[in-house]
C-alpha atoms as a PDB file:
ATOM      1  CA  UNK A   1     -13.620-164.288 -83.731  1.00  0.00           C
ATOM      2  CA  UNK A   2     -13.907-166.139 -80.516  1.00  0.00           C
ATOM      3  CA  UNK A   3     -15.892-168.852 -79.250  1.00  0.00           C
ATOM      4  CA  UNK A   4     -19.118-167.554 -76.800  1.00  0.00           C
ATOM      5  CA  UNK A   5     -19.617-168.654 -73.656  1.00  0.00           C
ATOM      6  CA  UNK A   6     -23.250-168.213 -72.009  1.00  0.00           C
ATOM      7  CA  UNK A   7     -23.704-166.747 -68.795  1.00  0.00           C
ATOM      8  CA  UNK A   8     -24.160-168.835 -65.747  1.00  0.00           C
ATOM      9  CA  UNK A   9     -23.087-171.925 -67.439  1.00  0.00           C
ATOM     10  CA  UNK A  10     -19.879-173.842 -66.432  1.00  0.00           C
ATOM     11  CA  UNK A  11     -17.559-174.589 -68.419  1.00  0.00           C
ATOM     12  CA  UNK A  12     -14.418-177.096 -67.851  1.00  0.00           C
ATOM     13  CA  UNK A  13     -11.012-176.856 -69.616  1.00  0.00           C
ATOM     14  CA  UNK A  14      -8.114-178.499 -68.713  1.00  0.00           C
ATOM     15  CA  UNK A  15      -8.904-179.172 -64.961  1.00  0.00           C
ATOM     16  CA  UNK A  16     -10.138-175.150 -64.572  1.00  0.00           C
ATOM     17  CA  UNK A  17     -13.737-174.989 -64.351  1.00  0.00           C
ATOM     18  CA  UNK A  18     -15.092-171.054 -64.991  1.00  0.00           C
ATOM     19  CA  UNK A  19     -18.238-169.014 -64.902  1.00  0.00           C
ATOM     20  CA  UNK A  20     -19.228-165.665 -66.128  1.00  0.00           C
ATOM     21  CA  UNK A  21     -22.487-164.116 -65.659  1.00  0.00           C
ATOM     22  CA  UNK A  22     -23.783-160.509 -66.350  1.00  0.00           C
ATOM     23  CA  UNK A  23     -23.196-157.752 -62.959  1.00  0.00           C
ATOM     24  CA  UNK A  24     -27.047-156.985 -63.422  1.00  0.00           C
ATOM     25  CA  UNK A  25     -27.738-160.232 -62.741  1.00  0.00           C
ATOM     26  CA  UNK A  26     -26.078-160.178 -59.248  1.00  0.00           C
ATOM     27  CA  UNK A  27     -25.621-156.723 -57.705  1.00  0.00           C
ATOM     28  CA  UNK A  28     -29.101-156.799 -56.409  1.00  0.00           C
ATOM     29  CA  UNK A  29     -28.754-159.197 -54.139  1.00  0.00           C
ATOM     30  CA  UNK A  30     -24.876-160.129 -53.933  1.00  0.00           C
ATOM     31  CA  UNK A  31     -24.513-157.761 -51.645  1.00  0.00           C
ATOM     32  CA  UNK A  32     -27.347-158.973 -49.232  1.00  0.00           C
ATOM     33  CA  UNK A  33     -26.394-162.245 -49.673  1.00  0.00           C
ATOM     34  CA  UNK A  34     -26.768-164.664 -46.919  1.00  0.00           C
ATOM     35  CA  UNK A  35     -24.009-166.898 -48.546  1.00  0.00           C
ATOM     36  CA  UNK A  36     -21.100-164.281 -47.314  1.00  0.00           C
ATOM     37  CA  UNK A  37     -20.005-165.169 -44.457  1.00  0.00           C
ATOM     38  CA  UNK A  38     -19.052-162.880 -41.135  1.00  0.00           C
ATOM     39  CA  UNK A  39     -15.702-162.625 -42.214  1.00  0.00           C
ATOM     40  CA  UNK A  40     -15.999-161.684 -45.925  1.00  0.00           C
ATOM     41  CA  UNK A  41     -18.772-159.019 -44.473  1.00  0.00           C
ATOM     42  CA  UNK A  42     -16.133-157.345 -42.498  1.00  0.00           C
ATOM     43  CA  UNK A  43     -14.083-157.235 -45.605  1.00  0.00           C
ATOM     44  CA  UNK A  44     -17.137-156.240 -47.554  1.00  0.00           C
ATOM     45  CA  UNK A  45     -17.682-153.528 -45.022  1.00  0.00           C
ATOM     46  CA  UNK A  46     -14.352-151.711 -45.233  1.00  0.00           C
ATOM     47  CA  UNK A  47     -14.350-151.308 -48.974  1.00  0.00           C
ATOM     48  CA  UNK A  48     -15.415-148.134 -50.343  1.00  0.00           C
ATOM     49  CA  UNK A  49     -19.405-148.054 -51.183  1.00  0.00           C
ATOM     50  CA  UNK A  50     -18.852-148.100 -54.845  1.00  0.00           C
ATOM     51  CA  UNK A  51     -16.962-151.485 -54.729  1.00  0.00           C
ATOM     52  CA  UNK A  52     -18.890-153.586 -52.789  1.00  0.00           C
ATOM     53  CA  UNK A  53     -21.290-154.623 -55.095  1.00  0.00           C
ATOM     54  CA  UNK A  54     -18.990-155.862 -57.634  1.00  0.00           C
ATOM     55  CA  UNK A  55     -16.984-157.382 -54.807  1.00  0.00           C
ATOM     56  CA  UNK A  56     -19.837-159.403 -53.470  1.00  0.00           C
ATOM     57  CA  UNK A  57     -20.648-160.648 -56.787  1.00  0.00           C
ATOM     58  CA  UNK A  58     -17.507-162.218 -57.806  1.00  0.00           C
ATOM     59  CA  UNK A  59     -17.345-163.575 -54.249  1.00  0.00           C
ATOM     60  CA  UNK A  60     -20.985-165.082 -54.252  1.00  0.00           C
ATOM     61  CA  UNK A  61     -20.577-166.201 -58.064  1.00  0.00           C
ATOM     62  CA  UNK A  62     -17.151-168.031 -57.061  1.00  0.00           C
ATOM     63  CA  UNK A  63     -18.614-169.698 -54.471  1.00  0.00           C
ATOM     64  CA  UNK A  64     -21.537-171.284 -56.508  1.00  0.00           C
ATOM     65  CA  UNK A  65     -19.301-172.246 -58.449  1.00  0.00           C
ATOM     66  CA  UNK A  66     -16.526-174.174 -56.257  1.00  0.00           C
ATOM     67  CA  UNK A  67     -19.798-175.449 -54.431  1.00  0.00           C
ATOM     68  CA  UNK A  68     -20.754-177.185 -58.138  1.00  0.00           C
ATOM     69  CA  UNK A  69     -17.209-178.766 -59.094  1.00  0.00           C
ATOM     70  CA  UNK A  70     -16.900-179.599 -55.277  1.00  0.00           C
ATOM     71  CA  UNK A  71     -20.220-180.443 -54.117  1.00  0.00           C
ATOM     72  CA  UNK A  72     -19.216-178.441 -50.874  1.00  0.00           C
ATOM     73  CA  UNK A  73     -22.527-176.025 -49.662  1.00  0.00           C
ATOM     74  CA  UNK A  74     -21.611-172.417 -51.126  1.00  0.00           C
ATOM     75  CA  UNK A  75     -22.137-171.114 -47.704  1.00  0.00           C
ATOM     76  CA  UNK A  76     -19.738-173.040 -46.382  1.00  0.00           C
ATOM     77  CA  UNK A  77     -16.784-171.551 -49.001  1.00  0.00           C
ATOM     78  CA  UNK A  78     -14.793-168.629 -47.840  1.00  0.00           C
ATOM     79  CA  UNK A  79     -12.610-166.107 -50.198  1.00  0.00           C
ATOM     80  CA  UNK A  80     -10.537-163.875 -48.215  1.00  0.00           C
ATOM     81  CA  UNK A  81      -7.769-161.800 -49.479  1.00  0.00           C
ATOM     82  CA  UNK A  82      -4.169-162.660 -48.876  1.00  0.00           C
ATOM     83  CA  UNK A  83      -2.014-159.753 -47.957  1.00  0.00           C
ATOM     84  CA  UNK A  84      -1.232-159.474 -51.605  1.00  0.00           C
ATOM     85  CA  UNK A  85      -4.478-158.709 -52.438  1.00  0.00           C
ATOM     86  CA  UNK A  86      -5.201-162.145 -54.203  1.00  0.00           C
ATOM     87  CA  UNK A  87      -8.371-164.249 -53.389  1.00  0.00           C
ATOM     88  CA  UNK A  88      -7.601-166.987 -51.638  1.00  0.00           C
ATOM     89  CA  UNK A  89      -9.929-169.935 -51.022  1.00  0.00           C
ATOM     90  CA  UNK A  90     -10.763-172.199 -48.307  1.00  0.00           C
ATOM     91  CA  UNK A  91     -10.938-175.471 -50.259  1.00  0.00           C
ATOM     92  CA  UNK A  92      -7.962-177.479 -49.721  1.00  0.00           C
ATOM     93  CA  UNK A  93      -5.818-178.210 -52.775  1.00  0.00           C
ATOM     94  CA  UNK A  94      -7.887-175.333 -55.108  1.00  0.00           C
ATOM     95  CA  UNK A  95      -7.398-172.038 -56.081  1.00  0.00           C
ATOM     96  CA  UNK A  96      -9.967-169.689 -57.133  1.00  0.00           C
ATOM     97  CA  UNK A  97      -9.407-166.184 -59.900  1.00  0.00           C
ATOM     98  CA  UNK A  98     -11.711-163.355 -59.892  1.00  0.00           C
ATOM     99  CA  UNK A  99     -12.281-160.572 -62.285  1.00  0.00           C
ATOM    100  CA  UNK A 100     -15.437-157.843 -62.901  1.00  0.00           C
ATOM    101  CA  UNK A 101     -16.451-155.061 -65.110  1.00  0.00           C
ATOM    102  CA  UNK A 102     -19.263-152.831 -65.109  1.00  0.00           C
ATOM    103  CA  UNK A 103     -20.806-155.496 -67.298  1.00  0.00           C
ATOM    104  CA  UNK A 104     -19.805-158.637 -66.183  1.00  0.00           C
ATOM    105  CA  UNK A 105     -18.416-160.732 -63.616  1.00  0.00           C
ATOM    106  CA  UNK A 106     -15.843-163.806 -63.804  1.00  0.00           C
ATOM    107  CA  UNK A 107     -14.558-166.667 -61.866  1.00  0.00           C
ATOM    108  CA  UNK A 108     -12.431-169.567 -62.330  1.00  0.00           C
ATOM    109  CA  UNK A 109     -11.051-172.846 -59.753  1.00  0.00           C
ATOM    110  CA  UNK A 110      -8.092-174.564 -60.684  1.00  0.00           C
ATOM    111  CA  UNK A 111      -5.782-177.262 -58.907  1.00  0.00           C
ATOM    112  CA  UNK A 112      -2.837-175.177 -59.645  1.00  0.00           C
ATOM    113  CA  UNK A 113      -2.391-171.051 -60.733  1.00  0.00           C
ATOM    114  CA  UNK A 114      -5.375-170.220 -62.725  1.00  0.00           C
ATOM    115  CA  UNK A 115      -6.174-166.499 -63.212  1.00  0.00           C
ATOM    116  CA  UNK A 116      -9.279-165.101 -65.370  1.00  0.00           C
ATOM    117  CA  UNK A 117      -9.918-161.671 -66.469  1.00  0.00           C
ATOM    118  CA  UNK A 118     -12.761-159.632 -68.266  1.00  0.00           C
ATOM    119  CA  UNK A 119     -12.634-157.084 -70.857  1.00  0.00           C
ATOM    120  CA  UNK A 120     -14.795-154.745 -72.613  1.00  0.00           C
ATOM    121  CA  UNK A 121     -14.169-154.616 -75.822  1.00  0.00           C
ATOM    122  CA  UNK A 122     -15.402-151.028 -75.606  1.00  0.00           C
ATOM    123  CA  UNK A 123     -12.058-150.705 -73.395  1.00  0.00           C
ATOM    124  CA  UNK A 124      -9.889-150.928 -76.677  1.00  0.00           C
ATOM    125  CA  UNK A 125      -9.015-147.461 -77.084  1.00  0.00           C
ATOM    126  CA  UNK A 126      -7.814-147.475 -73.561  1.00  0.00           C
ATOM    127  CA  UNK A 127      -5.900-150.892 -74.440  1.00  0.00           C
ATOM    128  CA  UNK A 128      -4.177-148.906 -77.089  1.00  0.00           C
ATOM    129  CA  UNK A 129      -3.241-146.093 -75.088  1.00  0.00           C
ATOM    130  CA  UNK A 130      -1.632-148.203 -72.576  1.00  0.00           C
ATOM    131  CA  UNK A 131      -0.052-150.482 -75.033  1.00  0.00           C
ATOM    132  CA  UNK A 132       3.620-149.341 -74.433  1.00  0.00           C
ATOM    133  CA  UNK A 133       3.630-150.284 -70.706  1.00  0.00           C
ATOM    134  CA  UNK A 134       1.803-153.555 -71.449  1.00  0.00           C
ATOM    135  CA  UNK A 135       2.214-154.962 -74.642  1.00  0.00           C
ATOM    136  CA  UNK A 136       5.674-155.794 -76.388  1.00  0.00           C
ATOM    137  CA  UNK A 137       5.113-154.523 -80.478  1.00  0.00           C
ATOM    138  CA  UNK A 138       5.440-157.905 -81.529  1.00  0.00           C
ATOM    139  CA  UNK A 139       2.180-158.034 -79.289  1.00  0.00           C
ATOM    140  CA  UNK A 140       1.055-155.367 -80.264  1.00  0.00           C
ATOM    141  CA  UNK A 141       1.122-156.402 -84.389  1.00  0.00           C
ATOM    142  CA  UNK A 142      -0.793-159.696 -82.901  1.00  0.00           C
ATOM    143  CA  UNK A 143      -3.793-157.867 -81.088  1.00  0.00           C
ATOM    144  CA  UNK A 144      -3.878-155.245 -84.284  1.00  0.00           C
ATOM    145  CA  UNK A 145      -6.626-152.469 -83.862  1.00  0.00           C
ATOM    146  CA  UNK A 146      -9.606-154.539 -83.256  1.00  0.00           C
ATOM    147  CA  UNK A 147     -11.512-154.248 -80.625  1.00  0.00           C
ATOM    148  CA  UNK A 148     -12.075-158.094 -79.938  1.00  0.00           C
ATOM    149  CA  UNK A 149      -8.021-158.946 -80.403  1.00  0.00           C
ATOM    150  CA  UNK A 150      -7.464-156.009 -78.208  1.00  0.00           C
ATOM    151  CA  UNK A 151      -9.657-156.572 -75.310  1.00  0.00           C
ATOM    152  CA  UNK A 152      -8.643-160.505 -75.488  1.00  0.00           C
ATOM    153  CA  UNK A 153      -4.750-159.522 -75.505  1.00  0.00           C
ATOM    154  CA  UNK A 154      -5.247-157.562 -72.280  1.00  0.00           C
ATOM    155  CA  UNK A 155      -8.139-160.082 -71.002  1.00  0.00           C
ATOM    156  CA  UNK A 156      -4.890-162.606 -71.798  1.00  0.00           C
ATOM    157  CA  UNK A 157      -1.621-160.535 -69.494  1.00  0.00           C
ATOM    158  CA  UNK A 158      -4.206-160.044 -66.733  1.00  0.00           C
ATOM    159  CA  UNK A 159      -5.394-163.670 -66.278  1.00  0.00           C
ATOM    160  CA  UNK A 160      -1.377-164.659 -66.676  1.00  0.00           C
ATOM    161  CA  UNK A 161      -0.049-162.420 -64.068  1.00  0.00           C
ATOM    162  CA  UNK A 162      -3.176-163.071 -61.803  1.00  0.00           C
ATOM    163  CA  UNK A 163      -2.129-166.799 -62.168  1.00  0.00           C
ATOM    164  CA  UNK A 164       1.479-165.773 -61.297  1.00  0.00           C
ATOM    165  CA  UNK A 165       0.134-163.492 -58.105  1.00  0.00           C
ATOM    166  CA  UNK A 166       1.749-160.289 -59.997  1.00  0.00           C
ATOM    167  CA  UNK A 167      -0.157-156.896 -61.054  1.00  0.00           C
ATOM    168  CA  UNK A 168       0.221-155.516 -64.356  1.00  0.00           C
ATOM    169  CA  UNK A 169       2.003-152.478 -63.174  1.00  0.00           C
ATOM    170  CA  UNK A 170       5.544-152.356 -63.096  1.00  0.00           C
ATOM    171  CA  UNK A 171       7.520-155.362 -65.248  1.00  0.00           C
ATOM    172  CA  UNK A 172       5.106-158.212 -64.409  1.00  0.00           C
ATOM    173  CA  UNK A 173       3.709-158.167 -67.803  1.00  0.00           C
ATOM    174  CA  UNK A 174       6.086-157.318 -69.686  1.00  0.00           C
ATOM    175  CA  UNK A 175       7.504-161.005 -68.093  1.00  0.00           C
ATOM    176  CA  UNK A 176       4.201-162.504 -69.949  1.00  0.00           C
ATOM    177  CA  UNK A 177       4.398-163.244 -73.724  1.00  0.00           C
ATOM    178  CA  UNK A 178       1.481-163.589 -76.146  1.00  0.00           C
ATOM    179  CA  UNK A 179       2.454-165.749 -78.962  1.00  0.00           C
ATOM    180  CA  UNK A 180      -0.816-166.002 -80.533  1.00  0.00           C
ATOM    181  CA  UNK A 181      -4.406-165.023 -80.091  1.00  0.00           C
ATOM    182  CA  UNK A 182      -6.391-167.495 -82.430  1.00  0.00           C
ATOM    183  CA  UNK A 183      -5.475-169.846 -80.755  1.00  0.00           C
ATOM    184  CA  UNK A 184      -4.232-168.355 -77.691  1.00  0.00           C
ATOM    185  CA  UNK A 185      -0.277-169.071 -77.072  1.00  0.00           C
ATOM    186  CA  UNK A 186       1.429-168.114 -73.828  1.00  0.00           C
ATOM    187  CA  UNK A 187       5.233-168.465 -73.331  1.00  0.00           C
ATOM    188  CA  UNK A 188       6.542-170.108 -70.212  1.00  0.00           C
ATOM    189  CA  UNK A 189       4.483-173.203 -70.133  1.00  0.00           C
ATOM    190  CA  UNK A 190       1.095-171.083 -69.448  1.00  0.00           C
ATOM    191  CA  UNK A 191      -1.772-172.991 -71.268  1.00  0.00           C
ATOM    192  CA  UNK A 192      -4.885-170.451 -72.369  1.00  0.00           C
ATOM    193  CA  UNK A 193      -8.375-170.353 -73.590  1.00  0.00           C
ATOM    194  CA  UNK A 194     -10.239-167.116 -74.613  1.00  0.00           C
ATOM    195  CA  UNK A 195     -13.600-166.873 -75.214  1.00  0.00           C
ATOM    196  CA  UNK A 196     -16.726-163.779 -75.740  1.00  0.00           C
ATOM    197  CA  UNK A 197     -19.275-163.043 -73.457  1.00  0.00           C
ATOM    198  CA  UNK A 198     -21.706-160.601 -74.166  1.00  0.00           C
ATOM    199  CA  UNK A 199     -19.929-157.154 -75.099  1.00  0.00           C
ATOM    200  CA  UNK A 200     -16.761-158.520 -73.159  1.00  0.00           C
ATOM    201  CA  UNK A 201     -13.449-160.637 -73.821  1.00  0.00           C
ATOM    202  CA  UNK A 202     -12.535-163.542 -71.353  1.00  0.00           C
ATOM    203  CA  UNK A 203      -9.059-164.984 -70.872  1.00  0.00           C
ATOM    204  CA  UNK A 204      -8.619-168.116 -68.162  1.00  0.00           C
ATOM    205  CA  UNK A 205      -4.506-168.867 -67.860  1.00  0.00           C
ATOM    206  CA  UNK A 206      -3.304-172.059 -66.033  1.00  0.00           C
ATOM    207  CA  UNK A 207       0.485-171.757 -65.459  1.00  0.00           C
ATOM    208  CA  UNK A 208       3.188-173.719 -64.255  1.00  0.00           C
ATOM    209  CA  UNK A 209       2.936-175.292 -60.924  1.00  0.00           C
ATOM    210  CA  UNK A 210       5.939-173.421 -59.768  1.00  0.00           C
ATOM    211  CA  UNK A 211       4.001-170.031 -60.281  1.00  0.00           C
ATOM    212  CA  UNK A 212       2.007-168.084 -57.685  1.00  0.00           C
ATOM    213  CA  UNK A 213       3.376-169.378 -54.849  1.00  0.00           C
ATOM    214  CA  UNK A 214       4.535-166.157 -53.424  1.00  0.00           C
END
């Protein structure tokens, strides 16, 4: 239903630039990496064991990628977390999204607020049951029962509210609006490009340049 991307290649839309490879490409090493720097280890080090590998991943796979739209040495690119919890990036006027499954690992630089997210699509019957604190039913009718459309609508709320610096507990999504899924349609001036990779949905949001600023 959705165009594919391939892993490890990057792809440009509308000033965002994103990346998604496979987790068993990465956790091997990520970890180990000697492009983390002391900082980000001492982050890495206080996480519980069985998130540090797919932390280091996205962190090491987001910083081979600023380091290609940039031309900046990957070593030289630190993600830390804001108080918030969101990545933030020490590349002057860019902002950088993360997002990782047990499958596969994302990242996206923008200018301005740019969030990406992953899905399974074998997380659809989970989309479903959460579908009352997430999805509105006209948003619901949109995404349907299919796995892809499901995975893609949630893919779609977490990239917008990562792009506004929200979670998708509490109201925060419900403040999001899917208009559309082929093509992707956002309210509030969010633009919106889905795409497949591997067994996994993948939703990059650029909002407003008002948004995330908290």
């Amino acid at each position: 239903m959705f165009p594919s991307l391939a892993p490890g290649r990057v792809h440009r839309w509308g000033g965002a630039a994103l990346v998604v490879a496979r987790r068993a490409d990465l956790d091997r090493s990520a970890a180990r990496s000697p492009l983390l720097t002391p900082a980000e280890r001492h982050v890495l080090d206080g996480l519980p064991a069985r998130r540090r590998a797919e932390w280091a991943a996205a962190r090491v796979l987001a910083k081979e990628l600023v380091a290609r739209v940039t031309g900046e040495r990957a070593g030289d690119v630190e993600i830390l977390p804001r108080a918030d919890g969101s990545p933030r990036l020490s590349v002057p006027g860019l902002r950088i999204s993360l997002s990782h499954t047990a499958a596969h690992v994302a990242a996206a630089t923008a200018p301005g607020p740019v969030g990406v997210d992953v899905c399974e699509t074998s997380c659809a019957p989970a989309v479903l049951r959460a579908a009352d604190h997430v999805l509105h039913p006209e948003e619901r009718r949109i995404a349907g029962t299919d796995s892809e459309r499901l995975a893609a609508a949630w893919a779609l709320k977490e990239a917008a509210v990562k792009a506004d610096r929200r979670g998708l507990s509490g109201e925060a999504p419900r403040r999001v609006r899917i208009l559309g899924l082929a093509p992707p349609l956002l309210d509030g001036g969010r633009r919106a490009l889905v795409r497949t990779a591997g067994t996994a949905a993948v939703a990059l949001v650029l909002a407003p340049p008002t948004a995330g600023t908290r």
